[in-house]
C-alpha atoms as a PDB file:
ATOM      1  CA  UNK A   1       0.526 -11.511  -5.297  1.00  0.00           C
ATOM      2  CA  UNK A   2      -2.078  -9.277  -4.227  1.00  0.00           C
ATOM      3  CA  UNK A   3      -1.505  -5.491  -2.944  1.00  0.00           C
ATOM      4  CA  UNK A   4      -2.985  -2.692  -0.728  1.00  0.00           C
ATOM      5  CA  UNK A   5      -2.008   0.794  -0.122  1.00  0.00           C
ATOM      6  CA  UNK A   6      -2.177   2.324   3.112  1.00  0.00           C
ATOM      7  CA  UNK A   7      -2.132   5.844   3.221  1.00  0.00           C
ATOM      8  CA  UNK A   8      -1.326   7.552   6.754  1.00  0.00           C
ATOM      9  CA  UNK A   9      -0.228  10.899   8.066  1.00  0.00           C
ATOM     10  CA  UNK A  10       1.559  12.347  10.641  1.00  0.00           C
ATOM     11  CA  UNK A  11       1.219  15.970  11.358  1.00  0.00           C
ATOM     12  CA  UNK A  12       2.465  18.000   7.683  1.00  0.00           C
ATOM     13  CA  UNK A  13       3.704  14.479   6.412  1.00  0.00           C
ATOM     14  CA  UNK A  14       1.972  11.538   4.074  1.00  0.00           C
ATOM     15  CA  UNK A  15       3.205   8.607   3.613  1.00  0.00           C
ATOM     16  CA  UNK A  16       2.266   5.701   2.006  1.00  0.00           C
ATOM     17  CA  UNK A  17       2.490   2.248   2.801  1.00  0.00           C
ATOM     18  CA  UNK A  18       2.755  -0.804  -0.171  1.00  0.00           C
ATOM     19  CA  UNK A  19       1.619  -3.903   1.184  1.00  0.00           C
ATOM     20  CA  UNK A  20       1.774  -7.416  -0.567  1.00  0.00           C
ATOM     21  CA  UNK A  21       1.052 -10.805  -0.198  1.00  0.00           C
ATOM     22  CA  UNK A  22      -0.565 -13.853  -1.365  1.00  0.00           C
ATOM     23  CA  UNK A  23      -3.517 -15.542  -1.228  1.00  0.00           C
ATOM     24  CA  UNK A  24      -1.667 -18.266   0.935  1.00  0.00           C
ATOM     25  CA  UNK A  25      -0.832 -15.472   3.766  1.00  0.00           C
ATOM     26  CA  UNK A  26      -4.518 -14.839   4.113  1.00  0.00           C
ATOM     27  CA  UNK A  27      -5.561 -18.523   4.558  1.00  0.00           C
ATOM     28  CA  UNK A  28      -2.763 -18.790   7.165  1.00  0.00           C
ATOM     29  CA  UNK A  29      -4.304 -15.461   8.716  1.00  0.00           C
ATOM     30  CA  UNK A  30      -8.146 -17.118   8.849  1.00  0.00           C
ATOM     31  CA  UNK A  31      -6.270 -20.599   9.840  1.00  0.00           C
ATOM     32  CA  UNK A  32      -7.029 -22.336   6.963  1.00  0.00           C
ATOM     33  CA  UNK A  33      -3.530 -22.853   6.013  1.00  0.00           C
ATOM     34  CA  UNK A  34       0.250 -22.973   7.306  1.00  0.00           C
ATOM     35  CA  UNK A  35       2.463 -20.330   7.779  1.00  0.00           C
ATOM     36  CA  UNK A  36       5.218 -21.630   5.994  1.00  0.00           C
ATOM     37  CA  UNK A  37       6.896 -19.546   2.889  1.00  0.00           C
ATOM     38  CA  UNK A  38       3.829 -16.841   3.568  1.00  0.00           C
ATOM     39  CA  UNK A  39       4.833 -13.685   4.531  1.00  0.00           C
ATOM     40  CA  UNK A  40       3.592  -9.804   3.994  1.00  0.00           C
ATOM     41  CA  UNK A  41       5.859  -7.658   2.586  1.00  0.00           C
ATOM     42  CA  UNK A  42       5.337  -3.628   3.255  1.00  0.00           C
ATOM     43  CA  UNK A  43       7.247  -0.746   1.545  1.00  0.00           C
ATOM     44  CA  UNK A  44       6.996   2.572   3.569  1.00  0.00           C
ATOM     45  CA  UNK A  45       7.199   6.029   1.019  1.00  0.00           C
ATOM     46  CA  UNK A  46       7.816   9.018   1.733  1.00  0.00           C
ATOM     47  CA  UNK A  47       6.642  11.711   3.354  1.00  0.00           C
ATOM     48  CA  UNK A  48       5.435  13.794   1.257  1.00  0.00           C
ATOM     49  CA  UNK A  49       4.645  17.420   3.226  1.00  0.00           C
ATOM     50  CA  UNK A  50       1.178  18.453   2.705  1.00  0.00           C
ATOM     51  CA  UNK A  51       2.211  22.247   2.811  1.00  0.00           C
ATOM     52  CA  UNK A  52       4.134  21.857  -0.521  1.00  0.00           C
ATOM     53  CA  UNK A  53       1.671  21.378  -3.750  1.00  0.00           C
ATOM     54  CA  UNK A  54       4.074  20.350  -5.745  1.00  0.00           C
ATOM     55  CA  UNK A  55       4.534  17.397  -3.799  1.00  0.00           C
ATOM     56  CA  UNK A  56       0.912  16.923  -3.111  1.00  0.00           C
ATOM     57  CA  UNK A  57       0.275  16.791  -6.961  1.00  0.00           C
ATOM     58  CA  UNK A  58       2.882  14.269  -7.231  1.00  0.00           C
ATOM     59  CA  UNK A  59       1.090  12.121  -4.017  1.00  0.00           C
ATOM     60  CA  UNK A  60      -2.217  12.526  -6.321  1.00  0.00           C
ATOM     61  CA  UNK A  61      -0.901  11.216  -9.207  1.00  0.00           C
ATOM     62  CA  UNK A  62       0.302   8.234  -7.541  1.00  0.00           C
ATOM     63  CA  UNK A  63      -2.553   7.391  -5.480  1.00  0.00           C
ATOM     64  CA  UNK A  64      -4.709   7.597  -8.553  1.00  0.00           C
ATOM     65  CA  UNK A  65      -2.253   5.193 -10.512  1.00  0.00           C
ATOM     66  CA  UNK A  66      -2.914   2.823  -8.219  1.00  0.00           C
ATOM     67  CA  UNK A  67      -6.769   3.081  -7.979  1.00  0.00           C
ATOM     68  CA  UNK A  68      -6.713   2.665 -11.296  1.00  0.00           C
ATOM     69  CA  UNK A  69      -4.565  -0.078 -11.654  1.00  0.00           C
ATOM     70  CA  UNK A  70      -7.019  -1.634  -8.866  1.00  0.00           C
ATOM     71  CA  UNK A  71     -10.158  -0.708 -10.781  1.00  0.00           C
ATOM     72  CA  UNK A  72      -8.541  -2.867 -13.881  1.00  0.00           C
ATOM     73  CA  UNK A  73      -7.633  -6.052 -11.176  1.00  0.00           C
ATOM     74  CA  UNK A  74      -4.039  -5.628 -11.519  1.00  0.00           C
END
C-alpha cells in the first residue's frame, strides 16, 4: 500500500487527510489496468484549531512523523 497526506484548512481549522492505495489503483487510474478489488481509502482527522498552540504543536509533530517516515520509504 502506498500513502499520501493531504493537509487542508478551513478558516481556524486543519485537518488532515490519510490517503491509501495500491499500486494497482494507479494503473486502473492511467488505464493500464482494471478496476476490480482497487480502491482508495481516505481517513479525514481532525480539526485541529490553529488559534490553540497546543494543538498546533501536536499537528507538527504529526506531520513531521510522517515526512519522516516518507523520507525512510515507509
Amino acid at each position: 500500500m502506498t500513502s499520501a497526506l493531504l493537509i487542508s484548512q478551513n478558516g481556524v481549522e486543519i485537518y488532515l487527510i490519510f490517503a491509501l492505495y495500491s499500486i494497482g489503483y494507479v494503473k486502473y487510474l492511467k488505464r493500464k489496468g482494471s478496476m476490480k478489488g482497487q480502491f482508495m481509502n481516505m481517513h479525514q482527522f481532525g480539526p485541529w484549531l490553529i488559534t490553540d498552540h497546543r494543538q498546533m504543536e501536536d499537528l507538527s509533530k504529526i506531520i513531521l512523523a510522517f515526512v519522516l517516515r516518507a523520507q525512510d520509504g515507509q
